[in-house]
N, C-alpha and C. Protein backbone atom coordinates (compact mmCIF):
# COMPACT_ATOMS: atom_id res chain seq x y z
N UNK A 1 -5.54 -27.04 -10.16
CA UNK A 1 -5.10 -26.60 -8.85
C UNK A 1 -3.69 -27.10 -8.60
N UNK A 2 -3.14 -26.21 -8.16
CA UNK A 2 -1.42 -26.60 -7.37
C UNK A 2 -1.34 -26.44 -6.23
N UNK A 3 -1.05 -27.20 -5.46
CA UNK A 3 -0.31 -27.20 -4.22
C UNK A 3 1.15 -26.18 -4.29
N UNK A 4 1.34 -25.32 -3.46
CA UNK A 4 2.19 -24.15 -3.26
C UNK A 4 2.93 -24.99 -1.92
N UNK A 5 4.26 -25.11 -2.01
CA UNK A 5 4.95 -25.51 -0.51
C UNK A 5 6.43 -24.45 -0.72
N UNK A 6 6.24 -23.53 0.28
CA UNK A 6 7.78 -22.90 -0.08
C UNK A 6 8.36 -22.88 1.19
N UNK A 7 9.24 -22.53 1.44
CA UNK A 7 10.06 -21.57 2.54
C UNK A 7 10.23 -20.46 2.16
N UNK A 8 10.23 -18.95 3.56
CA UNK A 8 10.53 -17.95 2.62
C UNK A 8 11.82 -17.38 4.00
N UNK A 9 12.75 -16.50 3.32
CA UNK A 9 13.79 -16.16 4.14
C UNK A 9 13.78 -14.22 4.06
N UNK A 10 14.16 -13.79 5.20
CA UNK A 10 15.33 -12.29 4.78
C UNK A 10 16.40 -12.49 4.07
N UNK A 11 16.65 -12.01 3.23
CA UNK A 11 18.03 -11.70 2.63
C UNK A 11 18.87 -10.84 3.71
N UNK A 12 20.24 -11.62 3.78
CA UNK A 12 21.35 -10.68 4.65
C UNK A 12 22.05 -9.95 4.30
N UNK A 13 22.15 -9.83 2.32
CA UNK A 13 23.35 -9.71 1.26
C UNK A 13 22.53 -9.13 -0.06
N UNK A 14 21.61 -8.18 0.04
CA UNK A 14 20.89 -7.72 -1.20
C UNK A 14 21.83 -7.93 -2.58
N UNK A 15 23.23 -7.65 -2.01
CA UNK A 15 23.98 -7.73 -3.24
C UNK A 15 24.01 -9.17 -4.52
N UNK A 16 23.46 -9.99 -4.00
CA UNK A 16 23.31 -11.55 -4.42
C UNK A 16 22.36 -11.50 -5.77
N UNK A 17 21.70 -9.99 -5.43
CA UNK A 17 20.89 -9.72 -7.25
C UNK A 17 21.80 -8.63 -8.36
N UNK A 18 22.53 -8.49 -7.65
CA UNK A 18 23.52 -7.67 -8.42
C UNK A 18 23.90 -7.65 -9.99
N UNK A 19 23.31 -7.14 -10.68
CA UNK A 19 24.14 -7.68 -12.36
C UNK A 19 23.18 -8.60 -12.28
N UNK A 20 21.90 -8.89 -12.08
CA UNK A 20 20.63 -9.84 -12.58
C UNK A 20 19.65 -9.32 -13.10
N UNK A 21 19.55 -9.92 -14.58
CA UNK A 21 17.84 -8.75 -14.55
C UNK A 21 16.39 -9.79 -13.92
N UNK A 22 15.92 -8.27 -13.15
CA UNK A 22 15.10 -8.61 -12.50
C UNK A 22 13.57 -8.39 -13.14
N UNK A 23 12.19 -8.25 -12.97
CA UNK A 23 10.72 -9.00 -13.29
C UNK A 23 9.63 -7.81 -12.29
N UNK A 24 9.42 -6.51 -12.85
CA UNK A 24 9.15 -5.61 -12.27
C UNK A 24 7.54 -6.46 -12.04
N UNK A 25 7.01 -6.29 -10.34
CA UNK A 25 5.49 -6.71 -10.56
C UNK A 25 4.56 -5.60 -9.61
N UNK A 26 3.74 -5.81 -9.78
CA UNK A 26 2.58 -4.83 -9.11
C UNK A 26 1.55 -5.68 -9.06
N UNK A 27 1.22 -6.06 -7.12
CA UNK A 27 0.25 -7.20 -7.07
C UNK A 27 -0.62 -6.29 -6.09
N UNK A 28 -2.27 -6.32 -6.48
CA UNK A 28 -2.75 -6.01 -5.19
C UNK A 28 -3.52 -7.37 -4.87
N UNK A 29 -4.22 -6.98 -3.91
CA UNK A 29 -5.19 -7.75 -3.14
C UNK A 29 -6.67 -7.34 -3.19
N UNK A 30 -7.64 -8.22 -3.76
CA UNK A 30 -9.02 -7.37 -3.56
C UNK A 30 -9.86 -8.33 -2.40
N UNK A 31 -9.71 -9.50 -1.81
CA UNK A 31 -10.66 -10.25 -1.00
C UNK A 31 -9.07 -10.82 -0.13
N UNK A 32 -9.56 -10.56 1.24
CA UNK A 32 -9.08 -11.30 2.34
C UNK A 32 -9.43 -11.68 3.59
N UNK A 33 -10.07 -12.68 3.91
CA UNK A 33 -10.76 -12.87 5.08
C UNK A 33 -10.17 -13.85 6.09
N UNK A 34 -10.09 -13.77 7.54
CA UNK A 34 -9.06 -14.76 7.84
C UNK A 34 -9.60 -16.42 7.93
N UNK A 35 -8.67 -17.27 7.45
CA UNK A 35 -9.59 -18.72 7.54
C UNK A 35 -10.14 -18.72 5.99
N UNK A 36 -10.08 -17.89 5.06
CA UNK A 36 -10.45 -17.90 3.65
C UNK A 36 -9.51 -17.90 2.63
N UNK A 37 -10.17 -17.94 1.34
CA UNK A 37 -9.25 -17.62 0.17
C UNK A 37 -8.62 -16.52 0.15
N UNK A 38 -7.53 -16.13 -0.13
CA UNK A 38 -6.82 -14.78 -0.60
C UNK A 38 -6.95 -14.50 -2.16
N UNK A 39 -7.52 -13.66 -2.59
CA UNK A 39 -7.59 -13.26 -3.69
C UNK A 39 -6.65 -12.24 -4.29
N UNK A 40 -5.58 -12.31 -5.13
CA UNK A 40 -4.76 -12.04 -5.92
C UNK A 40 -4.68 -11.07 -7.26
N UNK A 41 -4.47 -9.95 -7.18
CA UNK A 41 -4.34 -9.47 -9.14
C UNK A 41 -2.84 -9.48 -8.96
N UNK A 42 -2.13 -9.87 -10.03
CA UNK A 42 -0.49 -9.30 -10.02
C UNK A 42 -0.51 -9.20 -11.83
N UNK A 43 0.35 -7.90 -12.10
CA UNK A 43 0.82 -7.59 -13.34
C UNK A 43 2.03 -8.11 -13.45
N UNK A 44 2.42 -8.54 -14.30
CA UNK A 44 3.74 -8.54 -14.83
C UNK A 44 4.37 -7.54 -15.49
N UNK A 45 4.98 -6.81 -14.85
CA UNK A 45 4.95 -5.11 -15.92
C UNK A 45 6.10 -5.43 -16.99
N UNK A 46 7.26 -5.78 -16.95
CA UNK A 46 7.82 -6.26 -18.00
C UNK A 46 7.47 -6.76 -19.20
N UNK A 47 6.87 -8.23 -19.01
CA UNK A 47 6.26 -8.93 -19.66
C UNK A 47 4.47 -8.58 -19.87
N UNK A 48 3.79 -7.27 -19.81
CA UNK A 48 2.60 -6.71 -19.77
C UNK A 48 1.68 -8.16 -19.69
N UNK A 49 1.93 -8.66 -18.82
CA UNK A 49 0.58 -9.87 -18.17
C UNK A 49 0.18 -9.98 -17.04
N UNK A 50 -0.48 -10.52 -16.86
CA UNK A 50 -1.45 -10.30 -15.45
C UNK A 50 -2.02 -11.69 -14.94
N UNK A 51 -2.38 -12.04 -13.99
CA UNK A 51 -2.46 -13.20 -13.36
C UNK A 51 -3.83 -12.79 -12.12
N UNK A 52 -4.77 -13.65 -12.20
CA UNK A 52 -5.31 -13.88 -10.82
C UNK A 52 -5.36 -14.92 -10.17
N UNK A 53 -4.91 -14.65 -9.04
CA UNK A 53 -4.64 -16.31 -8.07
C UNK A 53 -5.33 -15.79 -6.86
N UNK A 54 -6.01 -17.35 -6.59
CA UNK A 54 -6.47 -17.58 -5.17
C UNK A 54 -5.93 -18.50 -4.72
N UNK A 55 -5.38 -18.50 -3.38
CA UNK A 55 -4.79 -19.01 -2.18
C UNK A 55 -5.57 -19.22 -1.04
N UNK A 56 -5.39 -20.34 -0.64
CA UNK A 56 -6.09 -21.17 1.07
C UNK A 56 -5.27 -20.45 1.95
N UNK A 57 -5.82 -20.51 2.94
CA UNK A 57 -4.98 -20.09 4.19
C UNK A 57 -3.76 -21.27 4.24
N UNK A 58 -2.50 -20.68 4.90
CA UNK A 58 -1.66 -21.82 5.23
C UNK A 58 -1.62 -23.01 5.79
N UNK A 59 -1.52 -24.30 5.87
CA UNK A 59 -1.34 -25.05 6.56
C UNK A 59 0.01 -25.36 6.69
N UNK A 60 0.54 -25.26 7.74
CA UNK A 60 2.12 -25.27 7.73
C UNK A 60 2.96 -24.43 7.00
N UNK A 61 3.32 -24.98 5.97
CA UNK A 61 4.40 -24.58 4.58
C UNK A 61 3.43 -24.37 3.48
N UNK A 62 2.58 -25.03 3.42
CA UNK A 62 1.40 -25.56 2.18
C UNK A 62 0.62 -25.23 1.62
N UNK A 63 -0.06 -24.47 1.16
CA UNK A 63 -1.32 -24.42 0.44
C UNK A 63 -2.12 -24.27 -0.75
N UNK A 64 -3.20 -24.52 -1.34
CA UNK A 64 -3.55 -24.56 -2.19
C UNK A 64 -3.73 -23.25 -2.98
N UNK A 65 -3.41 -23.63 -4.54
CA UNK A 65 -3.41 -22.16 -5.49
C UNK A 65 -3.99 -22.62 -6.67
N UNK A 66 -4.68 -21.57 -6.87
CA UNK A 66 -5.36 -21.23 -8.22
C UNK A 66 -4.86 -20.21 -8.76
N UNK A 67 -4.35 -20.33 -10.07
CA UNK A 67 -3.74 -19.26 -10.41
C UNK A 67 -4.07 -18.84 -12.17
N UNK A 68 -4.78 -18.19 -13.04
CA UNK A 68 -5.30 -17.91 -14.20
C UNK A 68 -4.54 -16.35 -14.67
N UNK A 69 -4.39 -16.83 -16.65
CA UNK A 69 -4.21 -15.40 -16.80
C UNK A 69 -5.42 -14.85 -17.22
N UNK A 70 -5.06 -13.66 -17.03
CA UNK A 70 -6.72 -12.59 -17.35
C UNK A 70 -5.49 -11.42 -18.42
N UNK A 71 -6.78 -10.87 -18.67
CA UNK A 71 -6.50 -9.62 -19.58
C UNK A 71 -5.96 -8.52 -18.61
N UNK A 72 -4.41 -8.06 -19.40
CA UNK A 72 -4.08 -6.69 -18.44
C UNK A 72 -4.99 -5.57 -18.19
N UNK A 73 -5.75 -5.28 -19.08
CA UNK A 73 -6.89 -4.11 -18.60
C UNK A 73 -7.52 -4.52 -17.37
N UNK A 74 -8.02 -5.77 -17.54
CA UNK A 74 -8.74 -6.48 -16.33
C UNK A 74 -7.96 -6.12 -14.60
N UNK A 75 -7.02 -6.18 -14.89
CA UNK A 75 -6.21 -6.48 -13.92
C UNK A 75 -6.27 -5.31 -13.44
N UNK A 76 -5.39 -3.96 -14.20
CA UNK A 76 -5.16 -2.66 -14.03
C UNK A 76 -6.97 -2.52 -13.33
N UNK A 77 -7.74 -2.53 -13.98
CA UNK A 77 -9.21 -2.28 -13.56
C UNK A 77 -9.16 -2.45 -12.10
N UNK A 78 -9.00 -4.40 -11.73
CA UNK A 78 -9.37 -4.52 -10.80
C UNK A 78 -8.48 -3.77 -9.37
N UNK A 79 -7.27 -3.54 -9.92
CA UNK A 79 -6.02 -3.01 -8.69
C UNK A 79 -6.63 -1.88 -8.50
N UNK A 80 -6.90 -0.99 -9.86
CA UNK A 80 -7.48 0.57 -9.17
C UNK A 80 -8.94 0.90 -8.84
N UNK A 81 -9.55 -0.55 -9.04
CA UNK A 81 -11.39 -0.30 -8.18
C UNK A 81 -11.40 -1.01 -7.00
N UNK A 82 -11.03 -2.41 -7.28
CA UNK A 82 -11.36 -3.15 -6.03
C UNK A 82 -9.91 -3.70 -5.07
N UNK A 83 -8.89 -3.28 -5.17
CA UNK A 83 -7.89 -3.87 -4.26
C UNK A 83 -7.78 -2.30 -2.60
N UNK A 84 -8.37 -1.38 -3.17
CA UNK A 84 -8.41 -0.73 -1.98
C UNK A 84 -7.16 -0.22 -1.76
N UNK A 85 -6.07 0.08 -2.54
CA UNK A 85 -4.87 0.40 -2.30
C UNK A 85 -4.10 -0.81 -1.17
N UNK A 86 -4.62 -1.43 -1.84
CA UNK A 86 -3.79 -3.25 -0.28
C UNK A 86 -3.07 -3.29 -1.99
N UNK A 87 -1.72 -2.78 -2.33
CA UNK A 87 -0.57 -2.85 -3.25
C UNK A 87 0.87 -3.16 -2.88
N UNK A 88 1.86 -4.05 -3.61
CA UNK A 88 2.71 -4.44 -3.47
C UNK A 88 3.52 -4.04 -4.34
N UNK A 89 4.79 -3.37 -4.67
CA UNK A 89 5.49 -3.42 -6.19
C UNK A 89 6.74 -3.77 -5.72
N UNK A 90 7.43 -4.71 -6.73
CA UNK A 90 8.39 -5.38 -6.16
C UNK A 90 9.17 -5.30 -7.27
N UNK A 91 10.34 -6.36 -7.11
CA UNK A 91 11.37 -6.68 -8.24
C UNK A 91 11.55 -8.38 -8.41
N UNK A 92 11.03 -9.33 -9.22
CA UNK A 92 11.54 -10.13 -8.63
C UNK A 92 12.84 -10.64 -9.42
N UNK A 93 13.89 -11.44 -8.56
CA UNK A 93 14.96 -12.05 -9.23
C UNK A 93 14.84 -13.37 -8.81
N UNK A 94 15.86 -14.19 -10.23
CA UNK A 94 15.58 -16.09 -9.84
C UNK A 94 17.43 -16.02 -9.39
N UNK A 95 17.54 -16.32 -8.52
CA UNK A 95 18.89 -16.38 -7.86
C UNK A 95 19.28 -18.07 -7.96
N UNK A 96 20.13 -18.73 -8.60
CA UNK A 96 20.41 -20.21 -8.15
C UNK A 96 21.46 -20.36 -7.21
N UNK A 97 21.72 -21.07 -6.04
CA UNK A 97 22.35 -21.39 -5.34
C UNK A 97 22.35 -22.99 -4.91
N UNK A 98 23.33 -23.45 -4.89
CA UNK A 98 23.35 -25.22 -4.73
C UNK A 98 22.19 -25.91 -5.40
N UNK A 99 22.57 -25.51 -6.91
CA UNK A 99 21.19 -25.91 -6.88
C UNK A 99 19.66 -25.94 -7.03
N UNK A 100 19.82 -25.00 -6.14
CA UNK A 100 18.02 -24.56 -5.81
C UNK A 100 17.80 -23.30 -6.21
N UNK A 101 16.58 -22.98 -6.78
CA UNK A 101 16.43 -21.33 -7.62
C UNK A 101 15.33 -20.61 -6.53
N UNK A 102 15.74 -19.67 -5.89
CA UNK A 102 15.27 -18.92 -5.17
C UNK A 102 14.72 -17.84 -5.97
N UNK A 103 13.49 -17.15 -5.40
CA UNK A 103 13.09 -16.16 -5.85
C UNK A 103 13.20 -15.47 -4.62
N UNK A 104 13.71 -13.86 -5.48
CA UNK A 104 14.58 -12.96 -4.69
C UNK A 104 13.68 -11.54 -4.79
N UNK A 105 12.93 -11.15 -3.71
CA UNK A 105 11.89 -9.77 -4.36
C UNK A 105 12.50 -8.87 -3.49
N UNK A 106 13.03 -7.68 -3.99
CA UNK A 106 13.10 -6.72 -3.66
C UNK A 106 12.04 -5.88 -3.71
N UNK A 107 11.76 -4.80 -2.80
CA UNK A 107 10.52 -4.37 -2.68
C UNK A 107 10.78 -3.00 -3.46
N UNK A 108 9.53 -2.23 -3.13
CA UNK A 108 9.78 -0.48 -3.15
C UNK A 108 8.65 0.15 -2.57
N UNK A 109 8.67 1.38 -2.71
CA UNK A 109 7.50 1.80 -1.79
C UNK A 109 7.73 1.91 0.08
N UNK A 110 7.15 1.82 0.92
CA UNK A 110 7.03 1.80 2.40
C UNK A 110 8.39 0.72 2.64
N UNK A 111 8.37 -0.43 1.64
CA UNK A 111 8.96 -1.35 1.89
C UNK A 111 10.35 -1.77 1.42
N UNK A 112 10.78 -0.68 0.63
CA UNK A 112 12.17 -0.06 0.49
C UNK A 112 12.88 -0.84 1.03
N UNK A 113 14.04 -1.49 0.79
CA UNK A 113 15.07 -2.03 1.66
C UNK A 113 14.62 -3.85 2.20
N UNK A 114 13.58 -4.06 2.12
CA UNK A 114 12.77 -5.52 2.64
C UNK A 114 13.61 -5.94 1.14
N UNK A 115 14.21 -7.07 1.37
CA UNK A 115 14.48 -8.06 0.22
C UNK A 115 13.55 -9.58 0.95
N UNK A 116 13.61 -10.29 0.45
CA UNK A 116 12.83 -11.64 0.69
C UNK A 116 13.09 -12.46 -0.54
N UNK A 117 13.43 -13.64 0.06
CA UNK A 117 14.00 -14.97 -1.25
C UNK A 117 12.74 -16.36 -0.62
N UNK A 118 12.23 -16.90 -1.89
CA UNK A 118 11.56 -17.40 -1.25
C UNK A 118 11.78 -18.77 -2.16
N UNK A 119 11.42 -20.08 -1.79
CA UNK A 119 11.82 -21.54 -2.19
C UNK A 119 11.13 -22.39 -2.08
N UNK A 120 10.46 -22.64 -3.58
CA UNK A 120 9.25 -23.48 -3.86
C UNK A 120 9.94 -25.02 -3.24
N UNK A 121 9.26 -26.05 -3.01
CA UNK A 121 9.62 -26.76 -2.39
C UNK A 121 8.82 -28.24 -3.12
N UNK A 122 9.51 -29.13 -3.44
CA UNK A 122 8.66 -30.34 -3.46
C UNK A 122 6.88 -31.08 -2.67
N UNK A 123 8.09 -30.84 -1.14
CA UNK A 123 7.07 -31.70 -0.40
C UNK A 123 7.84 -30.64 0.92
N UNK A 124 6.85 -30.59 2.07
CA UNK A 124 7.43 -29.88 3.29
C UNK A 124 8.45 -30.22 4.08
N UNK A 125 9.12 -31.38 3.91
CA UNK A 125 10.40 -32.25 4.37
C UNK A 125 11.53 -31.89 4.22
N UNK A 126 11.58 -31.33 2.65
CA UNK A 126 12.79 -31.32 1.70
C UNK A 126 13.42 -30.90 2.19
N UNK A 127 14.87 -31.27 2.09
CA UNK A 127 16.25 -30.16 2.75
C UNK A 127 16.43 -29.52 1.89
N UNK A 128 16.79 -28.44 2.24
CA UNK A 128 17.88 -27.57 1.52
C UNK A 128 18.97 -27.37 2.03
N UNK A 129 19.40 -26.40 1.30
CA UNK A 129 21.09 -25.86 1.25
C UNK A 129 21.16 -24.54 1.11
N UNK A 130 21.31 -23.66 2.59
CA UNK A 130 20.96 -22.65 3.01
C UNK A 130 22.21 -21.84 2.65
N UNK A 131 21.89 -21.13 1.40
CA UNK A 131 23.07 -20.02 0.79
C UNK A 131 23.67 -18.77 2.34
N UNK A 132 24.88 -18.40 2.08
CA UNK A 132 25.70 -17.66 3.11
C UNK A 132 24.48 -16.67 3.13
N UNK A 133 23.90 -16.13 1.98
CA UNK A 133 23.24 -14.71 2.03
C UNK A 133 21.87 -14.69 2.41
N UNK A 134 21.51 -15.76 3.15
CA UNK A 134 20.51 -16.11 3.77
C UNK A 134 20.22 -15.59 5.39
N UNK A 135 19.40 -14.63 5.69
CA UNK A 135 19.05 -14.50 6.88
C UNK A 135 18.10 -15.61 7.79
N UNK A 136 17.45 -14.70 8.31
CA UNK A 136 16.21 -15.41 9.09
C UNK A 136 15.12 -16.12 8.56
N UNK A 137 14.59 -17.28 8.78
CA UNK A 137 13.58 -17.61 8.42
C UNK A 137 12.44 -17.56 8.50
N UNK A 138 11.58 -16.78 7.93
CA UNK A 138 10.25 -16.28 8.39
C UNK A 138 8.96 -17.01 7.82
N UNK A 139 9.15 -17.81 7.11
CA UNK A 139 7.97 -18.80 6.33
C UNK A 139 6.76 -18.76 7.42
N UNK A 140 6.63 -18.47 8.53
CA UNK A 140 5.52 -19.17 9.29
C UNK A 140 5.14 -17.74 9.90
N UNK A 141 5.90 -16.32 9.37
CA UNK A 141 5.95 -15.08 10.12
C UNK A 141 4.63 -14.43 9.12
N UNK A 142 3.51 -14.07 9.83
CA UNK A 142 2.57 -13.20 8.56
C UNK A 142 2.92 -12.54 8.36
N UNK A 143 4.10 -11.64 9.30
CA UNK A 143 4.13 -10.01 8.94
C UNK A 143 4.84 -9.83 7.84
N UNK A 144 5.46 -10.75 7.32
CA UNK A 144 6.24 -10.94 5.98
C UNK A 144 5.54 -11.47 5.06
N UNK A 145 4.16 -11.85 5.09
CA UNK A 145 3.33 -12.28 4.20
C UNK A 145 2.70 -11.36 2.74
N UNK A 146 2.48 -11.28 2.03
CA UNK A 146 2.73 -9.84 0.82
C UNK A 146 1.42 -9.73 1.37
N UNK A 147 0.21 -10.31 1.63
CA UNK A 147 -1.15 -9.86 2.22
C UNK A 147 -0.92 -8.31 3.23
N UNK A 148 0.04 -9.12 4.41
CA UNK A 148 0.74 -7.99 5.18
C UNK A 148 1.09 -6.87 4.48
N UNK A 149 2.08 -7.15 3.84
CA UNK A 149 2.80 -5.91 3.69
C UNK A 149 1.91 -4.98 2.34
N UNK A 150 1.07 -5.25 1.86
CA UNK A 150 -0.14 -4.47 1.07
C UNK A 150 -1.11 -3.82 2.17
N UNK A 151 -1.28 -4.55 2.57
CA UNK A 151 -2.10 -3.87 4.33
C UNK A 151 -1.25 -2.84 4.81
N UNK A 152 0.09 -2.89 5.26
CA UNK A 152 0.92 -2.12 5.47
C UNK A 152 1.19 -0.84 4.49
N UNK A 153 1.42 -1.07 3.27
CA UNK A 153 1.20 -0.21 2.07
C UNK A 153 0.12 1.09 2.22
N UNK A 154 -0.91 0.83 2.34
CA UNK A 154 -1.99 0.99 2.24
C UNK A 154 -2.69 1.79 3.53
N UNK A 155 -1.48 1.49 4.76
CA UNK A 155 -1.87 2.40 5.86
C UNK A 155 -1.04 3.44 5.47
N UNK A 156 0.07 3.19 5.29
CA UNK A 156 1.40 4.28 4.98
C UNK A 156 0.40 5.62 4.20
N UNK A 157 -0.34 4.79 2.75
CA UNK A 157 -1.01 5.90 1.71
C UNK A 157 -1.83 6.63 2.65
N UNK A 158 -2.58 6.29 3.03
CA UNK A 158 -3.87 6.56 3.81
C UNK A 158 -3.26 8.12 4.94
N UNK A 159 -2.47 7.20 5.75
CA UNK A 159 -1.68 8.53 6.66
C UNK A 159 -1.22 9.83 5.83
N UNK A 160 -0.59 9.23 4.79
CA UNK A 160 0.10 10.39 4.20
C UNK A 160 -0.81 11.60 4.07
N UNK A 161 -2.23 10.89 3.28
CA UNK A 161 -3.72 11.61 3.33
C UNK A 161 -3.64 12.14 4.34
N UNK A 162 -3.52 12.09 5.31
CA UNK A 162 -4.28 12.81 6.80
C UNK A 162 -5.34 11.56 7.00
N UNK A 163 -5.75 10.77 6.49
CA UNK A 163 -6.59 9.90 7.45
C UNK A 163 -6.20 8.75 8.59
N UNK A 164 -6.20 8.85 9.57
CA UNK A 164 -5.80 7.93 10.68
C UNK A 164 -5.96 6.62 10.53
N UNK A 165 -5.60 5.54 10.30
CA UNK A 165 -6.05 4.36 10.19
C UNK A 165 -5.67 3.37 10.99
N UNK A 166 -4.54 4.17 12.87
CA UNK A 166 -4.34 3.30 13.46
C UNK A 166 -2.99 3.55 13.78
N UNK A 167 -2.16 2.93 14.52
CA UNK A 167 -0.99 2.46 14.32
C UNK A 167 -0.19 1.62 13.05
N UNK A 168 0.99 2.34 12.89
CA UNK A 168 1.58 1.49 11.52
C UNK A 168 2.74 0.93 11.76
N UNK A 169 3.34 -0.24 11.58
CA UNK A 169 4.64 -0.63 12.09
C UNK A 169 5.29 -0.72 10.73
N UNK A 170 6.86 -0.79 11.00
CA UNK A 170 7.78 -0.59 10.16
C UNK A 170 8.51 -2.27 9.87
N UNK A 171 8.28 -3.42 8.70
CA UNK A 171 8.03 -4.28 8.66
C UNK A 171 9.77 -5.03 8.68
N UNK A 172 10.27 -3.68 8.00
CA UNK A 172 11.86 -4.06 7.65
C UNK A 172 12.29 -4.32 8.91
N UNK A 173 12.37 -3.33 10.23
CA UNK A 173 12.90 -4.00 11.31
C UNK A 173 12.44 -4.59 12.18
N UNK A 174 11.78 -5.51 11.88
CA UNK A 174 11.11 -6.41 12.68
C UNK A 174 12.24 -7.31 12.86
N UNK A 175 12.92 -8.05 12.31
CA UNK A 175 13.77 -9.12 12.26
C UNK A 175 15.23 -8.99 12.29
N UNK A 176 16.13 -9.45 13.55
CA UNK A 176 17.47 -9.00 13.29
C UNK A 176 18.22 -9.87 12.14
């Protein structure tokens, strides 16, 4: 087991991945209950590997992770039986700044245009050294949580269908 402590930010400056190669992933979600574990598939499509992690609910900055590799079939299996279309596909990049190596995900899909840098952290204290291309800080915001935005995903598909599933909000402008 690992303890997970990050901060996560908006990017103000997408350009900061520019000329980086980036870590194509495709994560869904098959179990989420609130006050429970989050259950995890993510591929590594580049690197054809796959990962399942479970996650505690937050405490603060903090929480606990389990994280195993499984077989890519496994994975592919579980995203297209049991994640329910709750899907994420992203980009990720390792950006260093003062220092500190940020991970930089550009999204795609509904979520087009959402960049997010996020910063594993020692202990929840730690300072950093907040790069120019740093927006808002949302670490404590769910709606920026990838749980969210697969939920979000997943209404977008659904509508497109013709099936109603509610109101859908648009996640990118949430934050100036």
């Amino acid at each position: 087991m690992a303890i997970e402590i990050e901060r996560k930010f908006l990017v103000r400056d997408a350009g900061v991945v520019a000329g980086l190669a980036g870590e194509r992933i495709v994560q869904g979600y098959a179990v989420k209950e609130n006050g429970h574990m989050t259950v995890r598939v993510r591929i590594l499509e580049d690197r054809q590997a796959a990962l399942l992690t479970l996650k505690s609910p937050l405490q603060g900055l903090r929480r606990d992770e389990f994280e195993y590799s499984i077989p890519i079939d496994d994975a592919r299996a579980m995203l297209a039986n049991h994640c329910d279309h709750r899907i994420v596909r992203k980009t990720r990049f390792q950006v260093v700044a003062h220092g500190q190596c940020f991970e930089v995900d550009v999204f795609d899909g509904v979520h087009r245009g959402l960049v997010i840098a996020e910063l594993e952290l020692g202990h929840e204290h730690q300072a950093i050294v907040r790069p120019d291309w740093l927006g808002d800080e949302v670490s404590l915001d769910r709606r920026y949580g990838n749980f969210s935005l697969a939920l979000e995903e997943r209404a977008h598909m659904l509508a497109a269908r013709g099936r109603y599933v509610g109101p859908v909000t648009r996640t990118r402008g949430l934050a100036a």
